[in-house]
N, C-alpha and C. Protein backbone atom coordinates (compact mmCIF):
# COMPACT_ATOMS: atom_id res chain seq x y z
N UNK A 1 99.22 125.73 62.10
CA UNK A 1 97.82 126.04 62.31
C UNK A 1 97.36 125.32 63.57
N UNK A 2 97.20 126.01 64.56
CA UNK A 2 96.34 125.21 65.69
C UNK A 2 95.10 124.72 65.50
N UNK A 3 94.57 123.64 66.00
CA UNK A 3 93.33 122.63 65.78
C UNK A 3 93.15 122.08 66.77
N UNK A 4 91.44 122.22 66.96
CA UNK A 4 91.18 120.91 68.16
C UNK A 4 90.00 120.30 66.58
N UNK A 5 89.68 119.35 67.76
CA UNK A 5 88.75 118.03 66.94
C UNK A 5 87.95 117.66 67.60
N UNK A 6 86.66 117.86 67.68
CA UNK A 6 85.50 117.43 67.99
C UNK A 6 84.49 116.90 67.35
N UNK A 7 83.91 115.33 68.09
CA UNK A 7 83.37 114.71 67.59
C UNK A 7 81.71 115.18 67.55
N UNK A 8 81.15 114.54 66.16
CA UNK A 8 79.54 114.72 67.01
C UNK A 8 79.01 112.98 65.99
N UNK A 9 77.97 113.13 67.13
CA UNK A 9 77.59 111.63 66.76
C UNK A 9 75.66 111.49 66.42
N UNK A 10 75.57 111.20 65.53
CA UNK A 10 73.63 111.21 65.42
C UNK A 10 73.35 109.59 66.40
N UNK A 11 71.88 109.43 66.80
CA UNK A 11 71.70 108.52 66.86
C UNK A 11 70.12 108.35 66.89
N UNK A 12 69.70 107.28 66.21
CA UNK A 12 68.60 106.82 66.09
C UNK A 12 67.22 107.44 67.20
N UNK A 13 67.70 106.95 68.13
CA UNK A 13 67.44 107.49 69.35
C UNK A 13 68.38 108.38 70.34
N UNK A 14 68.46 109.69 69.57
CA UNK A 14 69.20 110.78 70.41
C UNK A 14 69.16 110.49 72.31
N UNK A 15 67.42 111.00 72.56
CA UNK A 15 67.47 110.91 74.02
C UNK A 15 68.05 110.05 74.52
N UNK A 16 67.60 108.47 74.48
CA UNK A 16 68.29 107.38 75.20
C UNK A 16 70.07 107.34 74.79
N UNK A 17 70.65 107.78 74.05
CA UNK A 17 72.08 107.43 73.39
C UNK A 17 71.93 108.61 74.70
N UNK A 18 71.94 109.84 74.96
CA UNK A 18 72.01 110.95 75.84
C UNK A 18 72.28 110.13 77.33
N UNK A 19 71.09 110.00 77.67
CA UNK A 19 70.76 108.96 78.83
C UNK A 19 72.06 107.82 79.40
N UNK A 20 72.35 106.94 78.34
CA UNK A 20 73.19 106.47 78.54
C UNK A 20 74.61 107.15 78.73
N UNK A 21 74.91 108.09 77.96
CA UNK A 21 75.88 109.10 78.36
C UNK A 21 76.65 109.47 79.57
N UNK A 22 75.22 109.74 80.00
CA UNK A 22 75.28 110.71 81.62
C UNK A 22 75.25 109.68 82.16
N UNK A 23 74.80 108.42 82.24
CA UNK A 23 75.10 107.07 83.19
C UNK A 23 76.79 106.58 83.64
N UNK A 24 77.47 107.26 82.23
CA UNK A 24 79.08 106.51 82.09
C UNK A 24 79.75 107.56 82.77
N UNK A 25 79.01 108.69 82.56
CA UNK A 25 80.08 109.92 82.97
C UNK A 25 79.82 111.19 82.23
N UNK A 26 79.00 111.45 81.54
CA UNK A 26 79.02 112.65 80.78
C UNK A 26 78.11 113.49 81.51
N UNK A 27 78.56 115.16 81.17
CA UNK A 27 77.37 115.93 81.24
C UNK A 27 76.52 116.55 80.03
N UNK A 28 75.46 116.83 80.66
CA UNK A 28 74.94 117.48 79.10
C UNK A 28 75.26 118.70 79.55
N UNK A 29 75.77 119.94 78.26
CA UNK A 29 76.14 121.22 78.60
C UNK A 29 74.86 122.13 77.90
N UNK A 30 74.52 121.52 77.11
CA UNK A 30 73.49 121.84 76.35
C UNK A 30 72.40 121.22 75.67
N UNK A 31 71.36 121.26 75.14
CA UNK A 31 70.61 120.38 74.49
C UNK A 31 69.22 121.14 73.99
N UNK A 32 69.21 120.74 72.80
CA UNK A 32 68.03 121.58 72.05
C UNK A 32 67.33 120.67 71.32
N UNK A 33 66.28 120.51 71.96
CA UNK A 33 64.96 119.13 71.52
C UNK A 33 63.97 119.96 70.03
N UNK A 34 63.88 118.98 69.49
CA UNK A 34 63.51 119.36 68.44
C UNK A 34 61.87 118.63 68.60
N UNK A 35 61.38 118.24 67.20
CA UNK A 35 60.11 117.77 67.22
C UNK A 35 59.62 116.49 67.60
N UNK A 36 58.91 115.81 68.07
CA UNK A 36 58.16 114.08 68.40
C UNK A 36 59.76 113.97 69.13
N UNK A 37 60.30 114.21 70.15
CA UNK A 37 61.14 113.84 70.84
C UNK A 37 62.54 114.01 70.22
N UNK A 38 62.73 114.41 69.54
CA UNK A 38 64.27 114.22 68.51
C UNK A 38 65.08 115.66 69.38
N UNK A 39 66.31 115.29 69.15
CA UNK A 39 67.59 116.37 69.62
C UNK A 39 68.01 116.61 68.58
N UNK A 40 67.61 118.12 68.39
CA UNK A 40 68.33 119.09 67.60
C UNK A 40 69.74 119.07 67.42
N UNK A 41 70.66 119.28 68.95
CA UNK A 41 71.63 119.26 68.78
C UNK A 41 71.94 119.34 70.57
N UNK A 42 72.92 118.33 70.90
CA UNK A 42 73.60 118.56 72.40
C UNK A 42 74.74 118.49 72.36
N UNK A 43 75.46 119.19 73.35
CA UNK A 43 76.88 119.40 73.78
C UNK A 43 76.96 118.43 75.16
N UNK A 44 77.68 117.28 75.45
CA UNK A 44 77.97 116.70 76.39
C UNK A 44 79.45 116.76 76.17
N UNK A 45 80.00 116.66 78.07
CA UNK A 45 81.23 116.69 78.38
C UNK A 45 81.88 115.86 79.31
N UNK A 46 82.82 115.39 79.34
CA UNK A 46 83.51 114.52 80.38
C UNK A 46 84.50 115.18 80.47
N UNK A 47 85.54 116.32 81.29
CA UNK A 47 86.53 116.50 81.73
C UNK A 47 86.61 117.16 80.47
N UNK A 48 87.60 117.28 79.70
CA UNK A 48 88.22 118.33 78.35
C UNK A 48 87.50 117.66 77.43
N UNK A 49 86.58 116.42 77.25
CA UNK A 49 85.97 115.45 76.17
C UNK A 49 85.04 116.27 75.94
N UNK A 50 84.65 116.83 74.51
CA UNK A 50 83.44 117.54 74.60
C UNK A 50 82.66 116.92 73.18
N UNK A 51 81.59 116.25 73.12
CA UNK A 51 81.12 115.57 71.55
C UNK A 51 79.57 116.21 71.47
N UNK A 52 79.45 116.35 70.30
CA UNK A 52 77.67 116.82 70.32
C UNK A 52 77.40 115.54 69.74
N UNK A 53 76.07 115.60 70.05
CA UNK A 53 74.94 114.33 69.92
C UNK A 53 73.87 115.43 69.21
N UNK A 54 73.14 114.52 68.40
CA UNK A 54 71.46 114.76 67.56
C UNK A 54 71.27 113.56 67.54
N UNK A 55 69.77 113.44 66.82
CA UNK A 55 69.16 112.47 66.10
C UNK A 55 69.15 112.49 64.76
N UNK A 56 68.98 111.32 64.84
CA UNK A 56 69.85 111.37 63.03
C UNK A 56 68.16 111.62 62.23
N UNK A 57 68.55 112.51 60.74
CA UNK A 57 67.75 112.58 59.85
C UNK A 57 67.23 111.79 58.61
N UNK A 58 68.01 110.72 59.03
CA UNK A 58 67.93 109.30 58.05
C UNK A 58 68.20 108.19 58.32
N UNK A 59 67.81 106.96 58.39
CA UNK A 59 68.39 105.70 58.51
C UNK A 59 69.63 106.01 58.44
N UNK A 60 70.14 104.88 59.03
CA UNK A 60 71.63 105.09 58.95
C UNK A 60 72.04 103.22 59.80
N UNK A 61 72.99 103.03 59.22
CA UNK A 61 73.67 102.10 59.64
C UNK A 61 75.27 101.94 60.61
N UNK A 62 75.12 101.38 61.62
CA UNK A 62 76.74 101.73 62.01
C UNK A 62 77.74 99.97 61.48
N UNK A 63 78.43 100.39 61.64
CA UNK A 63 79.68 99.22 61.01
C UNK A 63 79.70 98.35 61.75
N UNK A 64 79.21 96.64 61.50
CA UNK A 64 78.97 95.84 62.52
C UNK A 64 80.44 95.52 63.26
N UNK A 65 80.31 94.81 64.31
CA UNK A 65 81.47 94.27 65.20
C UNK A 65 82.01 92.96 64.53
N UNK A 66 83.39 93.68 64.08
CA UNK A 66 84.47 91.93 63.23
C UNK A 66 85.27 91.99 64.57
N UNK A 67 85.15 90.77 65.16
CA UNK A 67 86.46 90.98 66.02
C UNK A 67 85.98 91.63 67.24
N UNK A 68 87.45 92.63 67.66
CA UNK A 68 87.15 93.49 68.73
C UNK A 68 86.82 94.94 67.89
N UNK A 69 85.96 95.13 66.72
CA UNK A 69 86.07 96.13 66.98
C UNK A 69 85.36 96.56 65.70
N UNK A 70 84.48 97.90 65.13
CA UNK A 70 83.76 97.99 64.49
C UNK A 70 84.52 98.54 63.41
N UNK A 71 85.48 99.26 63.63
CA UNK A 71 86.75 100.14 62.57
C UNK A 71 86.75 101.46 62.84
N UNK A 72 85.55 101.49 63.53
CA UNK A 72 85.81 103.19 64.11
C UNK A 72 85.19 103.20 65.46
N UNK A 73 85.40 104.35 65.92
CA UNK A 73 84.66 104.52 67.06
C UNK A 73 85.63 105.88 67.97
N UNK A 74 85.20 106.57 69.40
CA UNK A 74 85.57 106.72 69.86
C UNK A 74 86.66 106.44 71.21
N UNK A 75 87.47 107.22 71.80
CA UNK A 75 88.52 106.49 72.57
C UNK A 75 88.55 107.95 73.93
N UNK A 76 88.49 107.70 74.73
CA UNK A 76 88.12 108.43 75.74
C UNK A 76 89.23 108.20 76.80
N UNK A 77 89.93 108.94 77.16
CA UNK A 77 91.24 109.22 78.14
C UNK A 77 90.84 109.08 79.67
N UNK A 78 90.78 108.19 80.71
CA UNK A 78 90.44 107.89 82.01
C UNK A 78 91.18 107.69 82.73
N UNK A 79 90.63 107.81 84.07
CA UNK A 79 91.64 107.70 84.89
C UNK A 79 91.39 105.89 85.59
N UNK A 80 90.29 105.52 85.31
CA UNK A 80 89.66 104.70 86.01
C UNK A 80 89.20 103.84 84.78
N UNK A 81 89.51 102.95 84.15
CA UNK A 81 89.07 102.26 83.35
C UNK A 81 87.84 101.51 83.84
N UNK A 82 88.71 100.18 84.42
CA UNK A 82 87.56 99.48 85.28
C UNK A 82 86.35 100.27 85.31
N UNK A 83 86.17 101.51 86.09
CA UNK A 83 84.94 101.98 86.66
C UNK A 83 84.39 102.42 85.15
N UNK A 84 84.85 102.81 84.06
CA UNK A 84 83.93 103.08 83.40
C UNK A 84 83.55 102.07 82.38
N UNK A 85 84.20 100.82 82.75
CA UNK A 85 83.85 99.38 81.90
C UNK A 85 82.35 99.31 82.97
N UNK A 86 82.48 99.02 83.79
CA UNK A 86 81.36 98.84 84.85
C UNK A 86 79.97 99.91 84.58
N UNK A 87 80.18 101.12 84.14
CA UNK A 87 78.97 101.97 84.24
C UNK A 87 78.31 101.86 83.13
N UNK A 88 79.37 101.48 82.18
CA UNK A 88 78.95 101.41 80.71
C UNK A 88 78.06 100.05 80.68
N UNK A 89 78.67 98.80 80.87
CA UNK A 89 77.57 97.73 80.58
C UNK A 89 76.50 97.74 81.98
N UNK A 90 76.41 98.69 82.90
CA UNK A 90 75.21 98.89 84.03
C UNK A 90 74.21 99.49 83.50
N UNK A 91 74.64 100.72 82.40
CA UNK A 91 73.32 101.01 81.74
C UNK A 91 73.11 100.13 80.55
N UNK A 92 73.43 99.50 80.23
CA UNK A 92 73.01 99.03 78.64
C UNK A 92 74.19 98.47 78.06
N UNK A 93 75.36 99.24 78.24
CA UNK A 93 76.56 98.53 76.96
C UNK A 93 76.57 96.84 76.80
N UNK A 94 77.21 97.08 75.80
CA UNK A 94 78.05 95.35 75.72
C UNK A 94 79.14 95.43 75.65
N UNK A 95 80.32 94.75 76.57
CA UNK A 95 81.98 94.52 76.36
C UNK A 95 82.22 94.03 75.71
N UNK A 96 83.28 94.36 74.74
CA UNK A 96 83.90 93.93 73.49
C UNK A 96 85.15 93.51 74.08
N UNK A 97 85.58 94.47 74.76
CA UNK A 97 87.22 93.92 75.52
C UNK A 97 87.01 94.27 77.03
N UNK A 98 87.10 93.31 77.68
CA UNK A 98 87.41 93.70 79.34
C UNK A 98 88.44 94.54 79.39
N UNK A 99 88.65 94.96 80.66
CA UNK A 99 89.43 96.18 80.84
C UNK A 99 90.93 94.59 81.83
N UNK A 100 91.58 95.51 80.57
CA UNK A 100 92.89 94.62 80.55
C UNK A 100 94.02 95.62 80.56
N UNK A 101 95.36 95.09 81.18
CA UNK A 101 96.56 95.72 80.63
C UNK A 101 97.19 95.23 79.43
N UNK A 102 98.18 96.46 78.53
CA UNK A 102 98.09 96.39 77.44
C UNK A 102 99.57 95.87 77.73
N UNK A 103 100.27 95.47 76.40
CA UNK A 103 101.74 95.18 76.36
C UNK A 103 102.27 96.27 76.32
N UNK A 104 102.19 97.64 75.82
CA UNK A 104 102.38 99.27 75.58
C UNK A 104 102.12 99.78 77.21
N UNK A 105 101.79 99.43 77.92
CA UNK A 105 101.82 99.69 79.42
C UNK A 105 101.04 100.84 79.78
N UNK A 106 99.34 100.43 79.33
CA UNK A 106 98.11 100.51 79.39
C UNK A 106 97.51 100.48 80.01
N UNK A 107 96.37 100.50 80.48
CA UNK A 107 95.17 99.62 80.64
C UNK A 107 93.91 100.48 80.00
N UNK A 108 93.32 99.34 79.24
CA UNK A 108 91.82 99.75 78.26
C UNK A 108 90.67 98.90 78.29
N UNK A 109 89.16 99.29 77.48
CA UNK A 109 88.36 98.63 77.33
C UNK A 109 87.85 99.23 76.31
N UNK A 110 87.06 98.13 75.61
CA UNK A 110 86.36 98.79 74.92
C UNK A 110 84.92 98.27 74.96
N UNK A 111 83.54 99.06 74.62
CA UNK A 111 82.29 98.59 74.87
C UNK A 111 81.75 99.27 73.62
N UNK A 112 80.37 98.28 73.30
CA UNK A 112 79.67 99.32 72.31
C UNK A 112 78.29 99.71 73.02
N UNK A 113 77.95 101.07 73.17
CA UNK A 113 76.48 101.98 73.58
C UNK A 113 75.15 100.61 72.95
N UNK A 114 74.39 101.05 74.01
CA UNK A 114 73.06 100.07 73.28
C UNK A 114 73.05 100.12 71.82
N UNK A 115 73.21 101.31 71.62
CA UNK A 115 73.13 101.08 70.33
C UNK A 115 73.50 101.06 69.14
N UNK A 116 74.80 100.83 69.32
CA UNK A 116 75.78 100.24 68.71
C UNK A 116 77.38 101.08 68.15
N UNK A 117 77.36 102.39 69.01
CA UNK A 117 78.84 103.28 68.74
C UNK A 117 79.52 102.60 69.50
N UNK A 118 80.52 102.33 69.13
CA UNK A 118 81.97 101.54 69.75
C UNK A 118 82.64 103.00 70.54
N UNK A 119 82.93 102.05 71.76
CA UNK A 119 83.86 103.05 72.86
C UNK A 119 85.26 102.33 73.16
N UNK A 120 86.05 103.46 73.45
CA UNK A 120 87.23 102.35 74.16
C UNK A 120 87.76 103.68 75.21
N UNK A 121 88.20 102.83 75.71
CA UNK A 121 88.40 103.89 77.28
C UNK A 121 89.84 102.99 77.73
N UNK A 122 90.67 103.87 78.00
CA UNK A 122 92.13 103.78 78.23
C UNK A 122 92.90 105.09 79.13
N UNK A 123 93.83 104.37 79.14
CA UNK A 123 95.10 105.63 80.41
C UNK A 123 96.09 106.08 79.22
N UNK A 124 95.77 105.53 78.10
CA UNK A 124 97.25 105.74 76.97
C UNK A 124 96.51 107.42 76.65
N UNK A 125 97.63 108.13 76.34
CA UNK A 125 97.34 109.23 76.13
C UNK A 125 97.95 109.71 74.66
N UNK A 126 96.99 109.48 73.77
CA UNK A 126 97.45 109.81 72.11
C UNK A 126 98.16 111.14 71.67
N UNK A 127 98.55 111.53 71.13
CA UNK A 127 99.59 112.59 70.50
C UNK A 127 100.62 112.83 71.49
N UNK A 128 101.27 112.15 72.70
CA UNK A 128 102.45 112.68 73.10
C UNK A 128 103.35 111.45 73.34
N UNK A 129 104.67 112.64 72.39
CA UNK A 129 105.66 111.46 71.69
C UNK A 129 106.03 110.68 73.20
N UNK A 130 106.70 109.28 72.56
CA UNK A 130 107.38 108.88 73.67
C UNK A 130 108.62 108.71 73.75
């Protein structure tokens, strides 16, 4: 059975989580504003990365930071780490991991969005065997 996998993510504050987006690298492809400022639903893209964003319809909590790392999050394929460790904490992020080489013969970072989705951004490229 062929499958792709696409993420979508709510956030408290849709627009600004948006905002910050397009600061790191994303585009918006789409976006449908709903009522008192809220996003219905957006399509942003980075290269083949494609995730929808809303605003969420309920409180909601994300999984605090143990360590390096919240237990989930997204992981985003770059060519340029560094540069997107840099754009990310220019708008808002916080670094969780500087952009380091890995012992697996890497290089990654990871940051969490103002408001609190964990990112990690790397050259490792997941599903192909080695």
């Amino acid at each position: 059975m062929d499958a792709k996998l696409f993420a979508y993510l709510s956030y408290g504050d849709a627009p600004a989580a948006l905002d910050w987006l397009q600061a790191v690298g994303f585009d918006v492809i789409q976006r449908q504003n709903g009522p008192a400022g809220t996003v219905l639903h957006a399509e942003i893209s980075m290269g083949e990365a494609v995730i929808m964003v809303a605003s969420s319809d309920a409180a909601s909590q994300r999984p605090p930071l143990i360590g390096q790392s919240t237990g989930q999050g997204l992981y985003l394929l770059v060519e340029d780490v560094d540069a997107f460790h840099q754009k990310a904490l220019a708008a808002g992020g916080t670094s969780v991991i500087e952009p380091e080489d890995t012992q697996w013969g890497a290089r990654r970072c990871r940051v969490l969005d103002p408001q609190g989705q964990e990112w990690s951004a790397g050259t490792y490229q997941p599903g192909i065997a080695s």
